[in-house]
Protein backbone atom coordinates (compact mmCIF):
# COMPACT_ATOMS: atom_id res chain seq x y z
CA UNK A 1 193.48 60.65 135.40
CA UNK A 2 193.08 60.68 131.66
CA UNK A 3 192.66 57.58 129.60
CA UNK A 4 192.52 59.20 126.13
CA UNK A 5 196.01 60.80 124.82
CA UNK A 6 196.51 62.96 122.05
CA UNK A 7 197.08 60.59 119.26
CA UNK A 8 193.26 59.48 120.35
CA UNK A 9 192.36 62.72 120.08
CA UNK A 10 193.69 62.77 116.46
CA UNK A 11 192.40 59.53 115.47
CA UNK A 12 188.81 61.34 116.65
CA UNK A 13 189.64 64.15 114.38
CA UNK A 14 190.93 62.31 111.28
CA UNK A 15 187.51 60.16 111.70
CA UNK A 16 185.68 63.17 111.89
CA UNK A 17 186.70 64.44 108.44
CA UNK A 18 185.09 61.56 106.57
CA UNK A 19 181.88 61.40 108.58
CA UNK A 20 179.91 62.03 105.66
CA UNK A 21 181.27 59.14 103.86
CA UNK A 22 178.48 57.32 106.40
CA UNK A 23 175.56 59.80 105.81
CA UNK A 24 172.13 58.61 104.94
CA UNK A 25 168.67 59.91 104.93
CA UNK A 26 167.46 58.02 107.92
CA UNK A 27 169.92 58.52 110.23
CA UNK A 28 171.79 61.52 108.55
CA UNK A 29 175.55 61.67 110.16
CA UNK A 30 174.53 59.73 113.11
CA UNK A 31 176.92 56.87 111.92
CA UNK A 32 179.95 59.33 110.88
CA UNK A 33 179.64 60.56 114.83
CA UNK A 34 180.23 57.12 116.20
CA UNK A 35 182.50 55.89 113.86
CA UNK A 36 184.62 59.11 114.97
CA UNK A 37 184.35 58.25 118.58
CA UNK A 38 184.92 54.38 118.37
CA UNK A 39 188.65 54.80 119.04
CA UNK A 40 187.99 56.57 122.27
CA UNK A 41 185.33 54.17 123.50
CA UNK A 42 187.75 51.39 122.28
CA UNK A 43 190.23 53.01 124.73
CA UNK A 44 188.09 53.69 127.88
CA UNK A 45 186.20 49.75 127.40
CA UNK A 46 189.47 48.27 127.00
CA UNK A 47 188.61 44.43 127.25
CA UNK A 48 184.77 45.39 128.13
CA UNK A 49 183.24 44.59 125.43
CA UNK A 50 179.77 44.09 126.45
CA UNK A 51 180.35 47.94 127.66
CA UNK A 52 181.85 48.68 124.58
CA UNK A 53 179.03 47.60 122.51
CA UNK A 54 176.26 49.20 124.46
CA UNK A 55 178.04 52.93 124.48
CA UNK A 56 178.54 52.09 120.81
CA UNK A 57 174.54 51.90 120.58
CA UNK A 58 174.29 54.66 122.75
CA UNK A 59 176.33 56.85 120.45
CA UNK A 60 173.41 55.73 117.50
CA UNK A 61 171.05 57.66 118.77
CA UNK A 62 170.35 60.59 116.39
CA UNK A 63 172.81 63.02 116.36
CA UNK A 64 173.30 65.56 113.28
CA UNK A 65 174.50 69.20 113.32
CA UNK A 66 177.29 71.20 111.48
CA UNK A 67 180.48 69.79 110.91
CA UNK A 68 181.98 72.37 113.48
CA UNK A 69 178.65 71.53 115.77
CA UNK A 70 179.85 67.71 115.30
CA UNK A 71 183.51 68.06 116.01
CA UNK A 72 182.30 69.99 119.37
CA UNK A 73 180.08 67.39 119.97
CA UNK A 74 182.54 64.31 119.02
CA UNK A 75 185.26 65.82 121.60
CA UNK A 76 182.74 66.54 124.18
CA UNK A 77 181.00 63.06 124.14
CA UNK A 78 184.54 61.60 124.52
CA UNK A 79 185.25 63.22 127.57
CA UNK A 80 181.75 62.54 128.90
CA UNK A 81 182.38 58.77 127.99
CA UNK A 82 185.79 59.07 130.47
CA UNK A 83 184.02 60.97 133.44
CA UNK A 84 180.88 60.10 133.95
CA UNK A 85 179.96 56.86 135.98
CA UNK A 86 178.57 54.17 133.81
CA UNK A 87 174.71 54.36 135.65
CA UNK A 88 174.80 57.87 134.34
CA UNK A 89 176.38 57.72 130.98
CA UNK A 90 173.16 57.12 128.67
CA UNK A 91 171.33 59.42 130.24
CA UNK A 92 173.53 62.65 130.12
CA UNK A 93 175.51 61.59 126.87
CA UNK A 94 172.31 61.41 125.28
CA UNK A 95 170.91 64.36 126.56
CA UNK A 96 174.07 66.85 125.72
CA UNK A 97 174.26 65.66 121.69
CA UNK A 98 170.14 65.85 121.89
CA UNK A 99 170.84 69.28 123.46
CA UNK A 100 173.58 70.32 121.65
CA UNK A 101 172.87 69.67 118.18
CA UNK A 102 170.50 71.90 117.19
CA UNK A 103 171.87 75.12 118.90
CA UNK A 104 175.50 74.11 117.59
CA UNK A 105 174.53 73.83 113.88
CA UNK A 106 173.16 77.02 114.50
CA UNK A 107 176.24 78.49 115.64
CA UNK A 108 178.24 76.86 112.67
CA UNK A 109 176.00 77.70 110.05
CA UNK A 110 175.75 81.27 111.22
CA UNK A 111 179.83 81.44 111.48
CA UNK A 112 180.55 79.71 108.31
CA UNK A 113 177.19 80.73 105.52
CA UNK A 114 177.34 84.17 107.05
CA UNK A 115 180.07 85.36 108.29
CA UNK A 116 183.46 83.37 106.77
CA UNK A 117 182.00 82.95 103.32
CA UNK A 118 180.93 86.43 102.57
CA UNK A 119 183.80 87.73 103.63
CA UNK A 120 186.15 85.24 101.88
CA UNK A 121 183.94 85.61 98.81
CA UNK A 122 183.90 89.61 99.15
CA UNK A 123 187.64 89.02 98.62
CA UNK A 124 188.16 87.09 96.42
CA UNK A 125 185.35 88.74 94.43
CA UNK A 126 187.49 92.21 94.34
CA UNK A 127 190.66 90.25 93.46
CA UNK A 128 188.67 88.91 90.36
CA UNK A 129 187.01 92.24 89.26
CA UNK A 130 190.50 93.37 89.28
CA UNK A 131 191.98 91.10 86.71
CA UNK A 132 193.32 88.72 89.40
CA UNK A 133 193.01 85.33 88.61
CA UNK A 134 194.11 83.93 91.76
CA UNK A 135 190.86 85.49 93.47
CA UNK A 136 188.90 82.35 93.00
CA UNK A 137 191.91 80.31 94.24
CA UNK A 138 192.53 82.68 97.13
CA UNK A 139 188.74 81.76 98.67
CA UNK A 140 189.22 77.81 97.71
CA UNK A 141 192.10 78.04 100.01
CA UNK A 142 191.80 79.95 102.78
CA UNK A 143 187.71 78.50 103.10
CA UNK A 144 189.90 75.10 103.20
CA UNK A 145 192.18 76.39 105.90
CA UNK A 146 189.43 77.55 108.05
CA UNK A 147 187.34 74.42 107.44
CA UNK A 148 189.48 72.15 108.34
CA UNK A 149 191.20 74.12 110.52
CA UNK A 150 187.74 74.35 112.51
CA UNK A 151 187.24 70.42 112.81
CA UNK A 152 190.43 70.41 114.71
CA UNK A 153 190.04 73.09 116.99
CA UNK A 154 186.25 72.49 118.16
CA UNK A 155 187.14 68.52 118.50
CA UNK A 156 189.94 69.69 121.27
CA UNK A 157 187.30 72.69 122.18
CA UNK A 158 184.95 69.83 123.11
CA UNK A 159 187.36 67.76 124.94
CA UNK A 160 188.96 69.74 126.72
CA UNK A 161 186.72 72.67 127.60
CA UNK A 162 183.06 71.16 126.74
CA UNK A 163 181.73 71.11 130.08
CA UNK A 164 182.72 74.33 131.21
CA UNK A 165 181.35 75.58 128.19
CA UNK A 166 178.07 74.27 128.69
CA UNK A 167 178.25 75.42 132.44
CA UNK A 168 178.56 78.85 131.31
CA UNK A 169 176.67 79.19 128.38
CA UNK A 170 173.58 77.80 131.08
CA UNK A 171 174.48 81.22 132.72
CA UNK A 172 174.88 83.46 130.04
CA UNK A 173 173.33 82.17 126.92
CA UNK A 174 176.50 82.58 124.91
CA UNK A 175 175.71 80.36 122.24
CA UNK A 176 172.63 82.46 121.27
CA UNK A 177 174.40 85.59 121.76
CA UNK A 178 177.11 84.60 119.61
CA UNK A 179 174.74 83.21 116.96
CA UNK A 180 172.89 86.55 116.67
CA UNK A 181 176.27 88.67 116.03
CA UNK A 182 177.29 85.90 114.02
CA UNK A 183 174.10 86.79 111.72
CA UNK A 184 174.91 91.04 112.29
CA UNK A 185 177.76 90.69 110.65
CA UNK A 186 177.03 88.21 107.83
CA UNK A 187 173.75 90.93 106.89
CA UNK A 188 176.62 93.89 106.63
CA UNK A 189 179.09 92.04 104.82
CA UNK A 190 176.16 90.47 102.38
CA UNK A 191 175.16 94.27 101.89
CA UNK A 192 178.62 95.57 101.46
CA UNK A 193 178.94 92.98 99.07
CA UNK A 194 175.99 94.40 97.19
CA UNK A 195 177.05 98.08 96.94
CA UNK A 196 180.79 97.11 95.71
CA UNK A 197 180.07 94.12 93.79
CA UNK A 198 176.89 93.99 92.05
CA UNK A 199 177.27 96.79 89.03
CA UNK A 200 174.97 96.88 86.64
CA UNK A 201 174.24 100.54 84.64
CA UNK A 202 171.58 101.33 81.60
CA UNK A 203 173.13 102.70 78.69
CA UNK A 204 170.57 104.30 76.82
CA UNK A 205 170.62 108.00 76.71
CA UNK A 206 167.68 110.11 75.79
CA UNK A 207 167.53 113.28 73.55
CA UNK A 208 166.19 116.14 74.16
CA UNK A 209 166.20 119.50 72.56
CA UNK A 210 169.72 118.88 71.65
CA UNK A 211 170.29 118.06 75.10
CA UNK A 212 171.34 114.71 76.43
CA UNK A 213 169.58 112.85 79.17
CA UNK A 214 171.45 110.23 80.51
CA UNK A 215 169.61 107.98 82.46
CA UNK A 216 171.91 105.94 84.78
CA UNK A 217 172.90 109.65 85.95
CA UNK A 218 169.43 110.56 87.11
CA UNK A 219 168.95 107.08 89.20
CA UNK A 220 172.62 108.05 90.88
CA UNK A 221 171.39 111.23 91.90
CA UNK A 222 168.54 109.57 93.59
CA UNK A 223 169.73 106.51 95.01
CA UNK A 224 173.41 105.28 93.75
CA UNK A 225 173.52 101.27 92.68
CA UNK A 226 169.81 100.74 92.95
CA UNK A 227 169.85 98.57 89.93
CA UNK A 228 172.24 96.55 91.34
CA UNK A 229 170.07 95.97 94.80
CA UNK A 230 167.21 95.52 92.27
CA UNK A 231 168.94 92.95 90.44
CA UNK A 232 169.94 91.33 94.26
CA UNK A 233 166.40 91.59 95.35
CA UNK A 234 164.87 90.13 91.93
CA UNK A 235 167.26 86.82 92.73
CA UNK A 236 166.70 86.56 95.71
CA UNK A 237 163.33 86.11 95.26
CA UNK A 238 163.24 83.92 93.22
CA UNK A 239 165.77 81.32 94.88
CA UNK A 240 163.34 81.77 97.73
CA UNK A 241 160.36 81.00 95.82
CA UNK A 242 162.06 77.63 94.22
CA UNK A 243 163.91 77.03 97.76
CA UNK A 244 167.37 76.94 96.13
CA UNK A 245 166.62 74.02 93.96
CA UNK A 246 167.57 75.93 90.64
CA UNK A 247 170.75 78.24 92.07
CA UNK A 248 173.13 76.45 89.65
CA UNK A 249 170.51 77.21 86.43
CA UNK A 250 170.12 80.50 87.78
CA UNK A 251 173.69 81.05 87.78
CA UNK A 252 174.18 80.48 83.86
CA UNK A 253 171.36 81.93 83.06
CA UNK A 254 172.57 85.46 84.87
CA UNK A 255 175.92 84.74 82.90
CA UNK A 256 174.22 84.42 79.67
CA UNK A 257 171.93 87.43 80.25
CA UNK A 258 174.79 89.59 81.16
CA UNK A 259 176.68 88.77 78.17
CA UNK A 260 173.60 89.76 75.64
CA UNK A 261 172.53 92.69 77.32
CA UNK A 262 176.22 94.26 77.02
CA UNK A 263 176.37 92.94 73.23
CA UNK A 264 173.06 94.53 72.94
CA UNK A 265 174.73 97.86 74.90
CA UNK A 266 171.30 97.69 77.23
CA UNK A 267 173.69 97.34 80.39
């Protein structure tokens, strides 16, 4: 029978939402995780409190992964903590968030950086080159909904249907195989993203013998938007070769650019 109820099961997800308030460069989230599950053990230990202290410990091992990877994990550990016998528990609790962690941040990152941002971004993108002011709000909100709305739904995942997850991803590798179309589709929606959203055109037109030569025609007729995928490439590379630690500068700086260049009519 079932010691944890639901409202346990939302004190575990309420918890999990301020996790990070905990984080810390030695043990990352590691605290956040069993701060989130200390209501559960609380209700399995009852008056045990020598237990309740050591699977408090046990829960400080490392653990860190993505905040979906962590929910999974959270819900998972707590039904762990109800079903397996005590001789066991350090062991096999240890090993699954050990196990788990890596593969699961995986997973999230791929779903979320890849997949649910593009496309939310692609959207609200359009909205804006349309005049749409909302656009920006439109991705603020629904990446909010789907956020937070993914904390609850892999902390009950975890609970309720971690094990035979893990039982069947052992047999079919799911969580790779969903990682890798996870990353599919992120690379075509990144690349749509390019084509529709990235414009960028030269102006300058060249004379000839009374006859007009418009540049930005001829590089259509060869390959349509390759200034833009220039342009994508050319950043790219360079928040690769700084590792990201200058996106924000880059940002203004492509703002200000942009702004000259069409003053100046080069673009």
């Amino acid at each position: 029978m079932s010691v944890l109820n639901e409202k346990d099961i939302n004190q575990m997800i309420i918890r999990n939402n301020v996790a990070r308030l905990t984080y810390n460069f030695e043990t990352l989230q590691t605290v956040g995780i069993m701060r989130a599950l200390a209501p559960a053990l609380e209700k399995i230990y009852g008056d045990d409190k020598e237990g309740l202290a050591h699977a408090m410990n046990r829960h400080l091992n490392f653990c860190n992964s993505h905040v979906f990877g962590n929910a999974f994990i959270i819900g998972l550990s707590a039904a762990m903590e109800e079903t397996t016998p005590e001789e066991e528990k350090d062991n096999r609790i240890i090993s699954m968030k050990s196990g788990l962690m890596g593969p699961m941040a995986a997973l999230g990152d791929s779903m979320v950086k890849y997949v649910i941002v593009p496309i939310l971004g692609s959207i609200g993108a359009a909205m804006a080159l349309e005049g749409n002011a909302f656009g920006p709000i439109f991705m603020f909100i629904m990446y909010n909904i789907v956020n937070l709305g993914g904390r609850v739904l892999f902390v009950r995942l975890g609970y309720y249907k971690g094990m035979d997850f893990i039982l069947k991803n052992a047999k079919t590798n799911m969580l790779q195989r969903i990682t890798r179309m996870s990353n599919v589709i992120g690379c075509m929606v990144v690349g749509s993203m390019i084509s529709t959203t990235v414009k960028a055109s030269i102006k300058y037109v060249i004379a000839a013998g009374g006859n007009e030569i418009v540049i930005q025609d001829m590089i259509d007729k060869v390959a349509p938007n390759l200034l833009g995928l220039g342009i994508t490439f050319l950043i790219y590379h360079l928040l690769k070769k700084t590792e990201g630690k200058h996106a924000a500068l880059m940002i203004i700086a492509i703002m200000i650019i942009s702004v000259l260049c069409k003053f100046a009519g080069i673009l």
